[in-house]
Protein backbone atom coordinates (compact mmCIF):
# COMPACT_ATOMS: atom_id res chain seq x y z
CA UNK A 1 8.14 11.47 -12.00
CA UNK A 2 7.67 9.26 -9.25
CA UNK A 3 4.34 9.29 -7.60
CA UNK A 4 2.59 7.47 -4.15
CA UNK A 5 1.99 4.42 -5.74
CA UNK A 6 5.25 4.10 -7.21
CA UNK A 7 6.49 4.65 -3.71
CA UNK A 8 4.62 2.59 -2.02
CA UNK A 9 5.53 -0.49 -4.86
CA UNK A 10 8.86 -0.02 -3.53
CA UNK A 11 8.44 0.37 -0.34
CA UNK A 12 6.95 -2.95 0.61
CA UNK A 13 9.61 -5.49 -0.32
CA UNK A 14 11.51 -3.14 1.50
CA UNK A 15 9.41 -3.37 4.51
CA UNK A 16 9.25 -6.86 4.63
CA UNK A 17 12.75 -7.57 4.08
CA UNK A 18 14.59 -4.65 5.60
CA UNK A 19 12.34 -5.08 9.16
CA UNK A 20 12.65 -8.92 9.26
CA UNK A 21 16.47 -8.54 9.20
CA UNK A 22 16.10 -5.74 11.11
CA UNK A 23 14.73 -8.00 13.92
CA UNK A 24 16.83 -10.44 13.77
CA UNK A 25 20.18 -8.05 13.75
CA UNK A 26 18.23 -7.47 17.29
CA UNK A 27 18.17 -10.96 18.16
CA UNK A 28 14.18 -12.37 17.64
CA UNK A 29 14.06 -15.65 15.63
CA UNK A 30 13.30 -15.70 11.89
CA UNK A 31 9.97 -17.14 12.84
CA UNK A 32 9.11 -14.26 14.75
CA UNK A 33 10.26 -11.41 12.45
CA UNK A 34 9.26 -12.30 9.49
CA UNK A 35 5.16 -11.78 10.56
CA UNK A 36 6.43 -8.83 11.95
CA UNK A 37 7.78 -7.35 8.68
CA UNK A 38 4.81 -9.05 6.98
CA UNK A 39 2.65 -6.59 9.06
CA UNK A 40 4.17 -3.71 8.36
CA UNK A 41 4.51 -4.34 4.61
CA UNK A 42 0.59 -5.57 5.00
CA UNK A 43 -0.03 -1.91 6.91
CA UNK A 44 1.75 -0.23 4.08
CA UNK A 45 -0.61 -1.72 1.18
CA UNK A 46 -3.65 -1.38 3.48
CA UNK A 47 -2.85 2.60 3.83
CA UNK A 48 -3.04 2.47 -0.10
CA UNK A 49 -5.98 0.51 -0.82
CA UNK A 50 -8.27 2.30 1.78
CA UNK A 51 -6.76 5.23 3.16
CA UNK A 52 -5.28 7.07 -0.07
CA UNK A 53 -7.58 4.85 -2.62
CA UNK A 54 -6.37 5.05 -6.23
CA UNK A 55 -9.41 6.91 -7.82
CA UNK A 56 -10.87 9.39 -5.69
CA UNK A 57 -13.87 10.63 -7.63
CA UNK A 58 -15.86 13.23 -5.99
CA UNK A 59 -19.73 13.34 -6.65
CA UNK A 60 -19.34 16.78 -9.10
CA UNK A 61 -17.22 14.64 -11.52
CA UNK A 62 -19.87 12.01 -11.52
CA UNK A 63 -22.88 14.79 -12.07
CA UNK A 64 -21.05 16.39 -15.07
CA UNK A 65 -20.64 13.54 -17.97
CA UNK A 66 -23.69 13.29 -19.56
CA UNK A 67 -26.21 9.71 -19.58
CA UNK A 68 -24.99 7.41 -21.55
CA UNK A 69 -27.78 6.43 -24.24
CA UNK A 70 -28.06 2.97 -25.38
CA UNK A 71 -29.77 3.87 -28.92
């Protein structure tokens, strides 16, 4: 089953790659597209990391395990 991170994996090479030639199909120079498609593929891993963040605990989860005791 593929799931948002797996999605987002792929989606960034594709980003960077498919946008910079993308751009350049247009006509900008390679110096100009490729920190173009470097900000979108940087926009795409952001929106993971900080938006959607990987473990999304809510404060009941945390209240319900037990102390941990050292003894």
């Amino acid at each position: 089953m593929t799931g948002y991170y797996d999605i987002v994996l792929g989606l960034i090479p594709v980003a960077l790659v498919g946008i910079t030639a993308a751009l350049m199909i247009v006509g900008l120079s390679l110096t100009t597209a490729v920190p173009i498609g470097a900000f979108a593929a940087m926009t795409i891993i952001g929106h993971a990391m900080f938006v959607n963040t990987p473990a999304d605990v809510t404060d009941d989860a945390k209240s319900a395990r037990p102390p941990l005791n050292a003894d």
